[in-house]
PDB file of N, CA and C in Angstrom:
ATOM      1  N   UNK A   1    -144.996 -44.677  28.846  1.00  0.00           N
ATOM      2  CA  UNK A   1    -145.369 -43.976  27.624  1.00  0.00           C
ATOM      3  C   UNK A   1    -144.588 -42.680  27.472  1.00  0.00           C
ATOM      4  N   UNK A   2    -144.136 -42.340  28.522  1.00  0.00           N
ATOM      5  CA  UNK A   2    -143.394 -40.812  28.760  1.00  0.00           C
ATOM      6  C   UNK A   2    -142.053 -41.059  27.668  1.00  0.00           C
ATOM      7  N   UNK A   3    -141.806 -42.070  27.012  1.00  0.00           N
ATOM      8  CA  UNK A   3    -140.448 -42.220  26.354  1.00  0.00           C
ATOM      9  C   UNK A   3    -140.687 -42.381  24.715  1.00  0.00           C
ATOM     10  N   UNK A   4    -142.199 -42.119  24.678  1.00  0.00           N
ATOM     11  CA  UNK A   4    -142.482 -42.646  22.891  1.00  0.00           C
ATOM     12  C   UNK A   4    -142.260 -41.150  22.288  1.00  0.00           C
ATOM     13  N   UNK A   5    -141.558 -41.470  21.160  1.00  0.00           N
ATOM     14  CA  UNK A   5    -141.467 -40.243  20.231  1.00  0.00           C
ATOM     15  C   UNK A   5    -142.797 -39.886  20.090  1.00  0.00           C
ATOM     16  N   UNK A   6    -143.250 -38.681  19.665  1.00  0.00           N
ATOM     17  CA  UNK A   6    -144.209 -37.301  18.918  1.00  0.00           C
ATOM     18  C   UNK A   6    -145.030 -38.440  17.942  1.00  0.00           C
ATOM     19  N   UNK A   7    -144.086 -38.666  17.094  1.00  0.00           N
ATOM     20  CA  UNK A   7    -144.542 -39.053  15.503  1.00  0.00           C
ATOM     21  C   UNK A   7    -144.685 -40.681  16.147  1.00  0.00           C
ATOM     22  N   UNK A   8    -144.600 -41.365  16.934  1.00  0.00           N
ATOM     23  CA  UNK A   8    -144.941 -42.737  17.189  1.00  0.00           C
ATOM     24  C   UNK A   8    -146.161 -42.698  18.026  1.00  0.00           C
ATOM     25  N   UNK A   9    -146.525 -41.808  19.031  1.00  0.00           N
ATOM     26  CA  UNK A   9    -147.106 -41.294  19.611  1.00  0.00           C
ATOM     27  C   UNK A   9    -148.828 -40.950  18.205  1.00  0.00           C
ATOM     28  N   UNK A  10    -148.316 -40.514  17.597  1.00  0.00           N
ATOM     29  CA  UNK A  10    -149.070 -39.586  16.537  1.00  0.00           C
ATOM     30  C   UNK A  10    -149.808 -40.856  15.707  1.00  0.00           C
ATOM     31  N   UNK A  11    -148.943 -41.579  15.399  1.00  0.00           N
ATOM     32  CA  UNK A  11    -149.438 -42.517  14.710  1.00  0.00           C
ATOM     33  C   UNK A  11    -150.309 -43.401  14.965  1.00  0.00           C
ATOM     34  N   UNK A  12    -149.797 -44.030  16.587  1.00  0.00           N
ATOM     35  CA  UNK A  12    -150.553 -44.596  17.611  1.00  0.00           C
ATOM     36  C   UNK A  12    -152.090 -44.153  18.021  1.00  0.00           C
ATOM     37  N   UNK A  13    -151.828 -43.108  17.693  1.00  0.00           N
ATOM     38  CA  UNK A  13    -152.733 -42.116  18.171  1.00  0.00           C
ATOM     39  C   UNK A  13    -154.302 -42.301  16.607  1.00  0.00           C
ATOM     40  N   UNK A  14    -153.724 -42.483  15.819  1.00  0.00           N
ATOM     41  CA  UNK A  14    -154.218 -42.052  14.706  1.00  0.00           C
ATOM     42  C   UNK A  14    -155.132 -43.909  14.169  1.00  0.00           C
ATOM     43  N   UNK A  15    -154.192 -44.863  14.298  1.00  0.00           N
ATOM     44  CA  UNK A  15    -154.744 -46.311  14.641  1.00  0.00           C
ATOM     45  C   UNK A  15    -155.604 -46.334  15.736  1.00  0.00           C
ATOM     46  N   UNK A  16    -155.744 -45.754  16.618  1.00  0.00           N
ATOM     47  CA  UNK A  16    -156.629 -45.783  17.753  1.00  0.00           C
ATOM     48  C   UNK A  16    -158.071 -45.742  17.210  1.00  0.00           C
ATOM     49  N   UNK A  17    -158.465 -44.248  17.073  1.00  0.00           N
ATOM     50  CA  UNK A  17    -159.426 -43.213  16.001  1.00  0.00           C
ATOM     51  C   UNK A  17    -159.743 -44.319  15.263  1.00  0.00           C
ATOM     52  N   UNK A  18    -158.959 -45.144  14.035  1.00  0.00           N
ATOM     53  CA  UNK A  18    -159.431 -45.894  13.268  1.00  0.00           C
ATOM     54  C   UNK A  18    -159.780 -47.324  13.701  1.00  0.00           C
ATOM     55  N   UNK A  19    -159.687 -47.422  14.112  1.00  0.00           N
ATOM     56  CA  UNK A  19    -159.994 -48.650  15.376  1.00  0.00           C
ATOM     57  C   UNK A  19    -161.664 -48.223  16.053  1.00  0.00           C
ATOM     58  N   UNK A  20    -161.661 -47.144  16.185  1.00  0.00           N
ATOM     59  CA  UNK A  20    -162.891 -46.660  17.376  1.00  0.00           C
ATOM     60  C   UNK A  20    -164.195 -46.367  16.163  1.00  0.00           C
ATOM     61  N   UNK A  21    -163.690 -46.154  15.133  1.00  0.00           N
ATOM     62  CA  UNK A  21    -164.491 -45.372  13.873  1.00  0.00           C
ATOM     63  C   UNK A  21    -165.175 -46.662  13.136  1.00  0.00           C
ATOM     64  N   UNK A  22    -164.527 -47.995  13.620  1.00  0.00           N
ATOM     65  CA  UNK A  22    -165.372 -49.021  12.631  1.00  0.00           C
ATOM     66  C   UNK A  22    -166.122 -49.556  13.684  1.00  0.00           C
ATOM     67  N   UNK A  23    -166.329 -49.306  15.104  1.00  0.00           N
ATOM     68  CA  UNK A  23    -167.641 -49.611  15.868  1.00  0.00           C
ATOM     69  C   UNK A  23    -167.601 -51.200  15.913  1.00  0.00           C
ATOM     70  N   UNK A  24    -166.406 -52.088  15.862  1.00  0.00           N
ATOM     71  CA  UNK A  24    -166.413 -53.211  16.003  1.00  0.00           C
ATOM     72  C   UNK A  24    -165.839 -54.236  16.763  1.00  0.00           C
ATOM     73  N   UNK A  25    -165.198 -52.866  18.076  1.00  0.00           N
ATOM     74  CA  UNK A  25    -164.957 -53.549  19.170  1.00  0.00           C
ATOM     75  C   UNK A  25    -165.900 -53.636  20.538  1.00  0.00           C
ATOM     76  N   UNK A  26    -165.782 -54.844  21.178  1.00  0.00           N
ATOM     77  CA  UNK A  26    -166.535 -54.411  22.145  1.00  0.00           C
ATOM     78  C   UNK A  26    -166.715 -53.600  23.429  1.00  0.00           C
ATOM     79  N   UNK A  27    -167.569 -53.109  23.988  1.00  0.00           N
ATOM     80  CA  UNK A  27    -167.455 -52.140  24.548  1.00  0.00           C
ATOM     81  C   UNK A  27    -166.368 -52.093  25.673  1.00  0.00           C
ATOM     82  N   UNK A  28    -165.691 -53.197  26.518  1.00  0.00           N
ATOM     83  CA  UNK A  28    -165.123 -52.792  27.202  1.00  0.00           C
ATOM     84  C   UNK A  28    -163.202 -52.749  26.488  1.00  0.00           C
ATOM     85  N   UNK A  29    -163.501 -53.577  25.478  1.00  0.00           N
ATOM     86  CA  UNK A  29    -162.281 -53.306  24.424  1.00  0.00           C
ATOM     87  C   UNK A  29    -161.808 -51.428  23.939  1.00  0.00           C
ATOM     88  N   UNK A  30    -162.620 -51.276  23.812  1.00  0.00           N
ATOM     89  CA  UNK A  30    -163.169 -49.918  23.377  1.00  0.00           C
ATOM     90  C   UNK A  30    -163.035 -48.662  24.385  1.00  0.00           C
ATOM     91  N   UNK A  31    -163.427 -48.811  25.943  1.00  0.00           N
ATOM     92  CA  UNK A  31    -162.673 -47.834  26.681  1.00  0.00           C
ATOM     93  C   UNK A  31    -161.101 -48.024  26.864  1.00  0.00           C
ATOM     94  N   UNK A  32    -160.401 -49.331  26.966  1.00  0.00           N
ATOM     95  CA  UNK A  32    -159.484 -49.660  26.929  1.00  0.00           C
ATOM     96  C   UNK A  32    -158.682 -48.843  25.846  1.00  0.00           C
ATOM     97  N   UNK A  33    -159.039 -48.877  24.933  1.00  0.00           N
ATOM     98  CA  UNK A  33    -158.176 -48.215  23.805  1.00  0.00           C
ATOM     99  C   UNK A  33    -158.431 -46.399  23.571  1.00  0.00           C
ATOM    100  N   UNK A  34    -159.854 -45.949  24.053  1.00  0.00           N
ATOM    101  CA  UNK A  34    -160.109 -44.749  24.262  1.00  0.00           C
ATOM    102  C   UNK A  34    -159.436 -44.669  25.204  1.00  0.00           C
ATOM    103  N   UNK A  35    -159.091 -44.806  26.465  1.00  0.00           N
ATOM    104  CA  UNK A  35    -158.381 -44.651  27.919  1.00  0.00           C
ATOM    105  C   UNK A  35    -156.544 -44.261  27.018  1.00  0.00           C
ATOM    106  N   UNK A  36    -156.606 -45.269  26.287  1.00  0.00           N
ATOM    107  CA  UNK A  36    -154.833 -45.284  25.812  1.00  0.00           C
ATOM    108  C   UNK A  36    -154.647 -43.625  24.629  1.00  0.00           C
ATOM    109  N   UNK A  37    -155.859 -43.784  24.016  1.00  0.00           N
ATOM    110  CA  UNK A  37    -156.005 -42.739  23.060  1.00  0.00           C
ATOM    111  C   UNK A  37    -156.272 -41.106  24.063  1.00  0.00           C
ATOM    112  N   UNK A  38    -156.792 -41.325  24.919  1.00  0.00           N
ATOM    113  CA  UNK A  38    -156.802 -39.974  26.039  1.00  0.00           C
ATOM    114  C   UNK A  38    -155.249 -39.324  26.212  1.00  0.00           C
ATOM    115  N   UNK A  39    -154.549 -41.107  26.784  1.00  0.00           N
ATOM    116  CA  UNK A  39    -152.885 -40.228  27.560  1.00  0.00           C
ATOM    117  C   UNK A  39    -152.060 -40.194  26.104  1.00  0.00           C
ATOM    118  N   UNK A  40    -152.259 -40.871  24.867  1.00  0.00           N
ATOM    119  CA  UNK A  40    -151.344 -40.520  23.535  1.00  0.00           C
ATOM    120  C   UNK A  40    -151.932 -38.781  23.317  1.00  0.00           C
ATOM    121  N   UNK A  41    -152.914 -38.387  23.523  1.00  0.00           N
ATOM    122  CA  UNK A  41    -153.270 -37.115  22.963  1.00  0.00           C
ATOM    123  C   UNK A  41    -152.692 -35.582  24.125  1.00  0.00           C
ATOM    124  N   UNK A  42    -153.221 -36.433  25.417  1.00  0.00           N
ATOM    125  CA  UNK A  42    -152.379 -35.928  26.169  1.00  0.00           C
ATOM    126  C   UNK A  42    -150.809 -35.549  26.194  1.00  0.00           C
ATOM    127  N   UNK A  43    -150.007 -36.823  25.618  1.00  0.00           N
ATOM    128  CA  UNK A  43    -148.634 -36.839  25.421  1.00  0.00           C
ATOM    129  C   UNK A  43    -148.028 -36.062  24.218  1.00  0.00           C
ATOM    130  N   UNK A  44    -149.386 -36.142  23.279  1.00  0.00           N
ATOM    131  CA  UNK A  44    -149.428 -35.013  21.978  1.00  0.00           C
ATOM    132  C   UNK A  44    -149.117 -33.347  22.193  1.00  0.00           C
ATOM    133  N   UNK A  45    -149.951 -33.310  22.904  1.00  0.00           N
ATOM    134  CA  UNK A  45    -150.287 -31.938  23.208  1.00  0.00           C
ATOM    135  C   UNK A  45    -149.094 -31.751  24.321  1.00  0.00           C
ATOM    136  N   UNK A  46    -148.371 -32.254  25.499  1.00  0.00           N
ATOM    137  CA  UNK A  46    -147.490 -31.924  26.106  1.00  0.00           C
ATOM    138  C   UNK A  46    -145.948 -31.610  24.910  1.00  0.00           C
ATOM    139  N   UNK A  47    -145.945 -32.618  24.049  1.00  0.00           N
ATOM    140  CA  UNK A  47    -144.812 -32.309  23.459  1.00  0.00           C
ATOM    141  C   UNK A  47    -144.831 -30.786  22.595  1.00  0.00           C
ATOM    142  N   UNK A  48    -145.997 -30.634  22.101  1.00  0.00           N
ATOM    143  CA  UNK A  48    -146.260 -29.706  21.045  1.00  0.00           C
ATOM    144  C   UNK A  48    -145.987 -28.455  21.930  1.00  0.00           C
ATOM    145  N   UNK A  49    -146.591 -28.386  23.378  1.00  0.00           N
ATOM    146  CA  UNK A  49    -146.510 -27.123  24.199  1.00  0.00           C
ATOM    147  C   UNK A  49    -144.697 -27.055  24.240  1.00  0.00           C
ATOM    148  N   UNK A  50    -144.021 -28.443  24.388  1.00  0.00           N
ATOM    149  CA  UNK A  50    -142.534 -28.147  24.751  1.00  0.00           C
ATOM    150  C   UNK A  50    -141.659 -27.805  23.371  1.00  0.00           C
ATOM    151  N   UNK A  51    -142.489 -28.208  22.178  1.00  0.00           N
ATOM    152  CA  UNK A  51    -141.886 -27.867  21.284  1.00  0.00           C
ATOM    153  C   UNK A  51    -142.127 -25.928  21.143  1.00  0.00           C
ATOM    154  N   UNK A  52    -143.776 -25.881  21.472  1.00  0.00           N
ATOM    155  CA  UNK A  52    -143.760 -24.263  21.130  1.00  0.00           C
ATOM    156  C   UNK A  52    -142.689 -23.501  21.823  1.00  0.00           C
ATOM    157  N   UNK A  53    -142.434 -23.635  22.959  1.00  0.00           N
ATOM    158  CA  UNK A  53    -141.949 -22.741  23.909  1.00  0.00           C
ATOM    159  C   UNK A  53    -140.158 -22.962  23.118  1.00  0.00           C
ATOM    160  N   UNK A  54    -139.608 -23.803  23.090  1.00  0.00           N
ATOM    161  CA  UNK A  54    -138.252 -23.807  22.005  1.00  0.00           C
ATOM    162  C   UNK A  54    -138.387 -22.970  21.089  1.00  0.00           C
ATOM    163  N   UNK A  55    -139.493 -22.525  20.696  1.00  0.00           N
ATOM    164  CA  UNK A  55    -139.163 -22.243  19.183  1.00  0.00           C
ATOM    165  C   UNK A  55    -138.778 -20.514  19.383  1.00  0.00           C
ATOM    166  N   UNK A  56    -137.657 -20.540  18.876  1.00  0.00           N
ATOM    167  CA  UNK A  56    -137.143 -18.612  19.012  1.00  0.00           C
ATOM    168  C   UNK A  56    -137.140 -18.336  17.547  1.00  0.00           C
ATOM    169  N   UNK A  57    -136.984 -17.523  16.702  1.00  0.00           N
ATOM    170  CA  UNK A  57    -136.803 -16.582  15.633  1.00  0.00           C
ATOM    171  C   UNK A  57    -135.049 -16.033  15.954  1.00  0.00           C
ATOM    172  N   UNK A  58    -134.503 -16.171  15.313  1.00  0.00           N
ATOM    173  CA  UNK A  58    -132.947 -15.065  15.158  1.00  0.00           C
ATOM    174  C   UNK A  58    -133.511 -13.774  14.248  1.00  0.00           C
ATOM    175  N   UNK A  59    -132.712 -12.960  14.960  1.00  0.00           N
ATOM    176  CA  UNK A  59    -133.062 -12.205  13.913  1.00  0.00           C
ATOM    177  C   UNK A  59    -132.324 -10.706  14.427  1.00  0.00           C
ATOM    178  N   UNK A  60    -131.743  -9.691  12.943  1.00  0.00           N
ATOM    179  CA  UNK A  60    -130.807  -8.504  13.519  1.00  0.00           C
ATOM    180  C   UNK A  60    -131.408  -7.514  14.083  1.00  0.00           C
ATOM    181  N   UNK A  61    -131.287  -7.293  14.755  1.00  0.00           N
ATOM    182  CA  UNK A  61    -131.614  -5.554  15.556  1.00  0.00           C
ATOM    183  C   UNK A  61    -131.047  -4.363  14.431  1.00  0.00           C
ATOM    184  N   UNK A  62    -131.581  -3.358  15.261  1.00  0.00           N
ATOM    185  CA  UNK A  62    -130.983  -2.349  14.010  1.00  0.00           C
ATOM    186  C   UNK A  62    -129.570  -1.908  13.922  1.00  0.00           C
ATOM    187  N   UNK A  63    -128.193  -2.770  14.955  1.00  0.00           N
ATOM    188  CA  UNK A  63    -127.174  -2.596  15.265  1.00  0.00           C
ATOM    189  C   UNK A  63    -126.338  -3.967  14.561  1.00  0.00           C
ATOM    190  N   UNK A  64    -127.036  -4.814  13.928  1.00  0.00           N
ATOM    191  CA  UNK A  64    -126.945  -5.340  12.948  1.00  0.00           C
ATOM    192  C   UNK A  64    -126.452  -6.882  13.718  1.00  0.00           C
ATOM    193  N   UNK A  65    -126.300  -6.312  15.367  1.00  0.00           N
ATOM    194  CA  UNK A  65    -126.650  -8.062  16.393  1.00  0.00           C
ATOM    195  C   UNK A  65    -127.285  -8.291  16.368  1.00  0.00           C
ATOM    196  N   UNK A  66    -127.135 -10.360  16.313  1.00  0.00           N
ATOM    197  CA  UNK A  66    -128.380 -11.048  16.687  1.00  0.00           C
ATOM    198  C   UNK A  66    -129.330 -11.171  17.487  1.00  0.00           C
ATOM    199  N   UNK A  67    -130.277 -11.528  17.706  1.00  0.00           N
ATOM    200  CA  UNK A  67    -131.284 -11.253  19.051  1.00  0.00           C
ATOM    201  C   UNK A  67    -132.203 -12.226  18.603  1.00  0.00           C
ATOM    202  N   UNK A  68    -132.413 -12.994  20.004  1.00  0.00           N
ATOM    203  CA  UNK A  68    -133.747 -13.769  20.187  1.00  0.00           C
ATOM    204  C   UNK A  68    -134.757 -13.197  20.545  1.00  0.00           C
ATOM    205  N   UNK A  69    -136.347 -13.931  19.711  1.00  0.00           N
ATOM    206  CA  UNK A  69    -137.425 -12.988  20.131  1.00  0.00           C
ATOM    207  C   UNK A  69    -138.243 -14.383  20.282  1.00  0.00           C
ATOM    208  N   UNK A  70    -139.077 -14.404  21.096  1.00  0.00           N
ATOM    209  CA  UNK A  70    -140.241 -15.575  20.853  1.00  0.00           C
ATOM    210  C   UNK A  70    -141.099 -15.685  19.441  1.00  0.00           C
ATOM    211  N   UNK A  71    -141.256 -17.064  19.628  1.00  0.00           N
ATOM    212  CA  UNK A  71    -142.194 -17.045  18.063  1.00  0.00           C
ATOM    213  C   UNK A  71    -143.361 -17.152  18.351  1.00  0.00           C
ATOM    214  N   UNK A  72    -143.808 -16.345  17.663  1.00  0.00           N
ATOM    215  CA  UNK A  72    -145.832 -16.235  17.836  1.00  0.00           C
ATOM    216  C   UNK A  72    -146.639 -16.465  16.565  1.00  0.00           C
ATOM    217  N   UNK A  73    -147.664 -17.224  16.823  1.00  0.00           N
ATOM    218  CA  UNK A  73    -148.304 -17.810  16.117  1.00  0.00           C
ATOM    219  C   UNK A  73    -149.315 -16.681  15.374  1.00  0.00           C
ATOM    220  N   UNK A  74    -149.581 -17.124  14.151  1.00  0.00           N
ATOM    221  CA  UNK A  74    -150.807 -15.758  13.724  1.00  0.00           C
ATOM    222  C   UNK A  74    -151.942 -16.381  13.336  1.00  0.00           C
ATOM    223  N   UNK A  75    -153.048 -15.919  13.128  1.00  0.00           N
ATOM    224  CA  UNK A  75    -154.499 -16.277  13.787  1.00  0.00           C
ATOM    225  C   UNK A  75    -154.918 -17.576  13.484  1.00  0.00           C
ATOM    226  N   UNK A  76    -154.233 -18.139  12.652  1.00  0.00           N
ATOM    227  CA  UNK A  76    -154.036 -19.176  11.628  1.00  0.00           C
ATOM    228  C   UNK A  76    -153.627 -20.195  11.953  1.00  0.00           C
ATOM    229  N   UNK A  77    -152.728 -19.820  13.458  1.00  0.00           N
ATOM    230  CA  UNK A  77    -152.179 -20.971  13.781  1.00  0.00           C
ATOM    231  C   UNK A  77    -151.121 -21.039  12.959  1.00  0.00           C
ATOM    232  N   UNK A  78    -150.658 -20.641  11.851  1.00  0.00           N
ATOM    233  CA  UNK A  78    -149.400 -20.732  11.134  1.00  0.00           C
ATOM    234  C   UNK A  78    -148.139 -19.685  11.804  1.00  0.00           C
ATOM    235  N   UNK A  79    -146.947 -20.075  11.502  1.00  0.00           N
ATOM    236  CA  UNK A  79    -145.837 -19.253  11.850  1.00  0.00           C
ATOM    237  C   UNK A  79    -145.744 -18.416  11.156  1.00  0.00           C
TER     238      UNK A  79
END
């Protein structure tokens, strides 16, 4: 699973949920696919941490060089 894209991952992830939400599998069908839906969310959240930590801002100093700064999130969770 370590090789599925974000957004295949995401999607997978998202058929799971809808799968679990119509209550019409049976129960041991059902951890089976919760068990798969655990390591896709897991694999979610690892990419998202490797995507945060990439993410820099450019931006000029007052000497009019470029400079990297980390990007930080505001309360919002938005950039």
């Amino acid at each position: 699973m370590s090789d599925i894209k974000f957004e295949d991952a995401l999607q997978r992830l998202e058929e799971i949920v809808d799968r679990l939400e119509t209550g019409e599998l049976p129960l041991e069908d059902s951890l089976k696919v919760f068990e798969e839906g655990v390591a896709l969310a897991r694999r979610c959240s690892k990419y998202l941490e490797e995507a945060e930590k990439r993410i820099e801002l450019l931006t000029k100093d007052e000497g009019g060089l470029l400079r990297t700064e980390p990007f930080e999130w505001d309360k919002d969770g938005q950039g």
